[in-house]
N, C-alpha and C. Protein backbone atom coordinates (compact mmCIF):
# COMPACT_ATOMS: atom_id res chain seq x y z
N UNK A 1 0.82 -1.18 0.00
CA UNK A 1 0.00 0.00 0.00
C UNK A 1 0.88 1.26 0.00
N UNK A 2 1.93 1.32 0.96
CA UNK A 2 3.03 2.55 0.68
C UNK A 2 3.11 2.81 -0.39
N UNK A 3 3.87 1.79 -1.52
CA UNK A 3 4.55 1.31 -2.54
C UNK A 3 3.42 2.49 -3.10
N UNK A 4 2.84 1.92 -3.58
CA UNK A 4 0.87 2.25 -4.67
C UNK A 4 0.94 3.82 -4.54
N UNK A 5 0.75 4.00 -2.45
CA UNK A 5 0.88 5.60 -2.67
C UNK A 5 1.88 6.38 -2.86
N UNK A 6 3.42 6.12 -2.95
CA UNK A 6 4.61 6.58 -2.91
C UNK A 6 4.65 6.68 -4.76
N UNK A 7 3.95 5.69 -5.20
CA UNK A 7 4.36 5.76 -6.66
C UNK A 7 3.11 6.68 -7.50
N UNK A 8 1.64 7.02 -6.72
CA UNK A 8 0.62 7.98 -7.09
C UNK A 8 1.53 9.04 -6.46
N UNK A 9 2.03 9.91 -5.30
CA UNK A 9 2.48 11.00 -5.12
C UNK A 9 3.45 11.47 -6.01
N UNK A 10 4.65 10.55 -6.61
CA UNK A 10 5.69 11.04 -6.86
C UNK A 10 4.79 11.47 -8.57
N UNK A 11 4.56 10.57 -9.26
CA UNK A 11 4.33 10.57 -10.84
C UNK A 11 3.22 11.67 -10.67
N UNK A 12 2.35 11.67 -10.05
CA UNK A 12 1.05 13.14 -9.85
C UNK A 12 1.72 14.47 -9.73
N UNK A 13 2.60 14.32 -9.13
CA UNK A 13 3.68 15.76 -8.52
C UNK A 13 4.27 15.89 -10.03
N UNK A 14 4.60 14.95 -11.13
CA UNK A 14 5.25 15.26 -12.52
C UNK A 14 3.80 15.60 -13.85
N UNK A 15 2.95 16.46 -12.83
CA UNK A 15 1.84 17.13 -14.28
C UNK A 15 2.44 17.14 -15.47
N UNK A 16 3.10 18.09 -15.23
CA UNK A 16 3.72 18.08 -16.02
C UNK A 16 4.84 17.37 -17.67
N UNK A 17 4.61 16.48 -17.12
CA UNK A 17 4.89 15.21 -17.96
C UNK A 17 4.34 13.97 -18.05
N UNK A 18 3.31 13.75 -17.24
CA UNK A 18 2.18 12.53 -17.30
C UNK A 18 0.91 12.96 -16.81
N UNK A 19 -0.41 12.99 -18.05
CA UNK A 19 -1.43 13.12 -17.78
C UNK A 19 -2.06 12.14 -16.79
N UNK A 20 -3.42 12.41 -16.30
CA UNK A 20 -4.23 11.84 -15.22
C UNK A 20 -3.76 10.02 -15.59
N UNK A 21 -4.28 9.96 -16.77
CA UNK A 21 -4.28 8.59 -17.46
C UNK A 21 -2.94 8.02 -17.26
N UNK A 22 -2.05 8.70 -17.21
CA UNK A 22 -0.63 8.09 -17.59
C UNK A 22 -0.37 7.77 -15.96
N UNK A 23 -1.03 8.51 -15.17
CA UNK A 23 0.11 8.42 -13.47
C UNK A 23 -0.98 7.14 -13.22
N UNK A 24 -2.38 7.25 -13.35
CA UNK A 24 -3.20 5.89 -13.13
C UNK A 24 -2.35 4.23 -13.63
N UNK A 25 -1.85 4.47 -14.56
CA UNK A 25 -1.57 3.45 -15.57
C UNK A 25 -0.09 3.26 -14.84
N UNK A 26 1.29 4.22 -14.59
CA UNK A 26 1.83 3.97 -13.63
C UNK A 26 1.90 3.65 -12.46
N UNK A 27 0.67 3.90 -11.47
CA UNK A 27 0.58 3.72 -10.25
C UNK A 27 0.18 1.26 -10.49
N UNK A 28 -0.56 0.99 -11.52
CA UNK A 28 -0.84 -0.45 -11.91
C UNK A 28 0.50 -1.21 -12.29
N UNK A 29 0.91 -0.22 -12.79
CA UNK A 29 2.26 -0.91 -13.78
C UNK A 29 3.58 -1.32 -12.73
N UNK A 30 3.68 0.09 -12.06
CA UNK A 30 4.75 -0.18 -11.51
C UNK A 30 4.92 -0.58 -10.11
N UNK A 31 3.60 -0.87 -9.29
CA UNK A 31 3.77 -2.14 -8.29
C UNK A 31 3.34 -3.29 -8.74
N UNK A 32 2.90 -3.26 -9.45
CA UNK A 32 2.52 -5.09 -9.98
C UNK A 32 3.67 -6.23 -10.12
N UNK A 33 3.82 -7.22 -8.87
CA UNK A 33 4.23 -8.14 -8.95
C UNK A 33 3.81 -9.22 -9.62
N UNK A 34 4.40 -10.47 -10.50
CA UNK A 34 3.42 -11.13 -10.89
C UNK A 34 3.79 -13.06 -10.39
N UNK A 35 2.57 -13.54 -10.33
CA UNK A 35 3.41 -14.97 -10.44
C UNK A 35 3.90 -15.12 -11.22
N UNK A 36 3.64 -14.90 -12.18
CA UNK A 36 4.44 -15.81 -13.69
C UNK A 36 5.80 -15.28 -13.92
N UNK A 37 6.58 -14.53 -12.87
CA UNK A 37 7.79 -14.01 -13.14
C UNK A 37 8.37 -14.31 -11.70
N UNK A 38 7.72 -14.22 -10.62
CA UNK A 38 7.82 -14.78 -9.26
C UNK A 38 8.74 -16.34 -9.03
N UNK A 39 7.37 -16.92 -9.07
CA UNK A 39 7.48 -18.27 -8.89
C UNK A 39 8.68 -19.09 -10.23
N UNK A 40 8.82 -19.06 -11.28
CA UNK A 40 10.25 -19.52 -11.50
C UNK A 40 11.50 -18.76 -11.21
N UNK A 41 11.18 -17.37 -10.97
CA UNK A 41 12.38 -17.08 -10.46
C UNK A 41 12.66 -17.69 -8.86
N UNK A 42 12.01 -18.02 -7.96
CA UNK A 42 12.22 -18.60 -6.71
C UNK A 42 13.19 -20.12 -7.10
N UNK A 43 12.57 -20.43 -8.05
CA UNK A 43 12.52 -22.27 -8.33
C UNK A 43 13.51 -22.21 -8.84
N UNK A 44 14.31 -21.26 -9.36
CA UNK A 44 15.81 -21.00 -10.03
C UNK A 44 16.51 -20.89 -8.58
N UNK A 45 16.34 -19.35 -8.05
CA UNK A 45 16.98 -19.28 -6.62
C UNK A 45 17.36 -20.81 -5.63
N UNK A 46 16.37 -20.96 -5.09
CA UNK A 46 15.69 -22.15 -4.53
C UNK A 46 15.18 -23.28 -4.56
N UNK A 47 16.17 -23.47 -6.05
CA UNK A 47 15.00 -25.13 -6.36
C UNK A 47 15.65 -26.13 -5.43
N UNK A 48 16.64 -26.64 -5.08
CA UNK A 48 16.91 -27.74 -3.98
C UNK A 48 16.35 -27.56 -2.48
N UNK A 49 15.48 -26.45 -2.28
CA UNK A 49 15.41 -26.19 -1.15
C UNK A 49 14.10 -26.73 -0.40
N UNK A 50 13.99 -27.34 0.50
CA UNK A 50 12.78 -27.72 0.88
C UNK A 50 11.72 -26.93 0.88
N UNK A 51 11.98 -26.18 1.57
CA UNK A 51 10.73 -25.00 2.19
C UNK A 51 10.53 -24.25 0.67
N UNK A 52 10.36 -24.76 -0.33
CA UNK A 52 10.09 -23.54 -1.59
C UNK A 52 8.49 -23.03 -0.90
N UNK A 53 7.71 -23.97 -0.57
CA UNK A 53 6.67 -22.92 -0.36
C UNK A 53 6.28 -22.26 0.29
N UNK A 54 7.09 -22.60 1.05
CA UNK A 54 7.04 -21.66 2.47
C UNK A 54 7.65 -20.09 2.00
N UNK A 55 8.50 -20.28 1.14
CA UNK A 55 9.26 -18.96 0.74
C UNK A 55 8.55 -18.22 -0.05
N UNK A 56 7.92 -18.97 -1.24
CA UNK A 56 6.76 -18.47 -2.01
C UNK A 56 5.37 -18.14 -1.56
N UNK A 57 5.25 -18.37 -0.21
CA UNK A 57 4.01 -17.97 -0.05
C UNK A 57 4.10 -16.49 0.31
N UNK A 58 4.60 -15.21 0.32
CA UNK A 58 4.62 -13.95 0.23
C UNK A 58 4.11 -13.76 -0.95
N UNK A 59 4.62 -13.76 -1.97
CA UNK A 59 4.34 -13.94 -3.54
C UNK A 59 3.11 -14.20 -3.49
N UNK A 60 2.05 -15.06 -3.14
CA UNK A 60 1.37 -15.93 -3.48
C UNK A 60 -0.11 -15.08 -2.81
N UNK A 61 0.42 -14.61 -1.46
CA UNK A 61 -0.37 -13.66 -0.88
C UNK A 61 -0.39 -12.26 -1.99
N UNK A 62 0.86 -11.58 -1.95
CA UNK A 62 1.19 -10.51 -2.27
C UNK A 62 -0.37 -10.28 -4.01
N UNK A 63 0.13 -10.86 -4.57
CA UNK A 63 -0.70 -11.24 -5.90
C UNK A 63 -2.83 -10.87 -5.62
N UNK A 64 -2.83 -11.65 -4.74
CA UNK A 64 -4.38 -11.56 -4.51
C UNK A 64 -4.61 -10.22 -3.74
N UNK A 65 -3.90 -10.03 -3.09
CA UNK A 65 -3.79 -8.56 -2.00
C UNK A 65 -3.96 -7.47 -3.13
N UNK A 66 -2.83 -7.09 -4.33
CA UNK A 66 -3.00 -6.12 -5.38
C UNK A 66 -4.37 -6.45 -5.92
N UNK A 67 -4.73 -7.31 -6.26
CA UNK A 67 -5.98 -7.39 -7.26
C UNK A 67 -7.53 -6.82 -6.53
N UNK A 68 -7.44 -6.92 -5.13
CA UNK A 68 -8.03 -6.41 -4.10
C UNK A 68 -7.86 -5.15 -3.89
N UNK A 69 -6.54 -4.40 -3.72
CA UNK A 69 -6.64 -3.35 -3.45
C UNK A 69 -6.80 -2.67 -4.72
N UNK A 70 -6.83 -2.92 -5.77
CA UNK A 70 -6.71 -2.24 -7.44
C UNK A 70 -8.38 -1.98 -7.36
N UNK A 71 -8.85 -2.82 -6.92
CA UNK A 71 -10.56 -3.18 -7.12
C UNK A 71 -11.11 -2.36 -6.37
N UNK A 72 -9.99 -1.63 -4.90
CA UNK A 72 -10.43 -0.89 -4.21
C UNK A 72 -10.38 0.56 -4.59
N UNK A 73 -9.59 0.38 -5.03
CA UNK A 73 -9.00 2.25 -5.82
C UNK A 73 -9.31 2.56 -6.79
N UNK A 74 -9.76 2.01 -7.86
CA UNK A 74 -10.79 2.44 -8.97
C UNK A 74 -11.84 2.87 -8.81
N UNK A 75 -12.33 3.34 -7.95
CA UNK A 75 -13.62 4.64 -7.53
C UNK A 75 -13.09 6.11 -7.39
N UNK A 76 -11.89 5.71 -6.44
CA UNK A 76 -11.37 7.04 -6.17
C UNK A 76 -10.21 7.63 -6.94
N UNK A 77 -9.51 6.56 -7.75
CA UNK A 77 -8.63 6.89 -8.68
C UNK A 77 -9.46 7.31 -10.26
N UNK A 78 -11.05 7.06 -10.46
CA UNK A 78 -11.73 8.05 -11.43
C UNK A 78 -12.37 9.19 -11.15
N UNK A 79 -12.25 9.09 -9.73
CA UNK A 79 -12.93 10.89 -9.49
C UNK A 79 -11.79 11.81 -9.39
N UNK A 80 -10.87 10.81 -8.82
CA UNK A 80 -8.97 11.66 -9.18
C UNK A 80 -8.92 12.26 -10.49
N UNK A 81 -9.27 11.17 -11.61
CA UNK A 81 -8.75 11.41 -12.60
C UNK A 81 -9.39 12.67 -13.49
N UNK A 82 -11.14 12.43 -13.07
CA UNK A 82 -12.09 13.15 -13.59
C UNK A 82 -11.75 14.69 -13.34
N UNK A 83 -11.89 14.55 -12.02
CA UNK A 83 -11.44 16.16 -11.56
C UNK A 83 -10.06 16.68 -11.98
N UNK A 84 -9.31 16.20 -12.50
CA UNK A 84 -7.72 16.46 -12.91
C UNK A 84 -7.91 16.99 -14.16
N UNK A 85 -8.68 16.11 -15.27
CA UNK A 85 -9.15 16.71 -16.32
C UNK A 85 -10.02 17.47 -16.62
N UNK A 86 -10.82 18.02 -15.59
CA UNK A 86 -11.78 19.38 -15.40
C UNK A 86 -10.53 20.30 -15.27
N UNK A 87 -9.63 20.38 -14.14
CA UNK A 87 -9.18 21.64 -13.88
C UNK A 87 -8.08 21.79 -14.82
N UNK A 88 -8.03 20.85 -15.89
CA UNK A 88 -6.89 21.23 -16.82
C UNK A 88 -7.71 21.26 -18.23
N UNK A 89 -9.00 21.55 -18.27
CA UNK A 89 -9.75 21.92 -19.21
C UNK A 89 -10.04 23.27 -18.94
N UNK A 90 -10.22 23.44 -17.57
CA UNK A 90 -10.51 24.74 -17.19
C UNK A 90 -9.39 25.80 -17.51
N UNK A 91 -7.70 25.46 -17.13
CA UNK A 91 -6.51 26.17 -17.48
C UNK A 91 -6.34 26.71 -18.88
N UNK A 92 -6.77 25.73 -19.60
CA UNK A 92 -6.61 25.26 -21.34
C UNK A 92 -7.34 26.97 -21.71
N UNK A 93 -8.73 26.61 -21.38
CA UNK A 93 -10.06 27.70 -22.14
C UNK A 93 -9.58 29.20 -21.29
């Protein structure tokens, strides 16, 4: 959750170079962990190791947690966005 808001403050603070759409689309992009890049990279690290799932289960959590909180912030990340593009329609005219 830091991560999500540390990466909406910093890219929002750059108006200037990324519209509403673009810091939304960064804020998805650039915490998204995924399994499918996760889990063989562990099995490379860690493949002789007993406990692989014990190690992978952060990962495993981590994954369902984003898709939850993404599901949560799409209400307030389109009235973000909405109002961002009012007051920069408003600057424009």
């Amino acid at each position: 959750m830091f991560l999500t808001w540390l990466v909406f403050w910093i890219s929002s603070k750059m108006m200037h170079s990324f519209r509403p759409e673009d810091v939304i689309a960064i804020i998805f992009c650039c915490t998204h962990k995924s399994l499918t890049l996760g889990i063989p990279m562990l099995r490379i690290l860690y493949g002789g190791y007993a406990h692989l799932s014990t190690i992978s289960l952060p990962l495993l959590v981590y994954h369902p947690t984003q898709i939850i909180m993404g599901g949560l912030l799409v209400a307030y990340l389109q009235d973000w966005m909405i109002s961002r593009q009012r007051s920069r329609t408003k600057l424009e005219a």
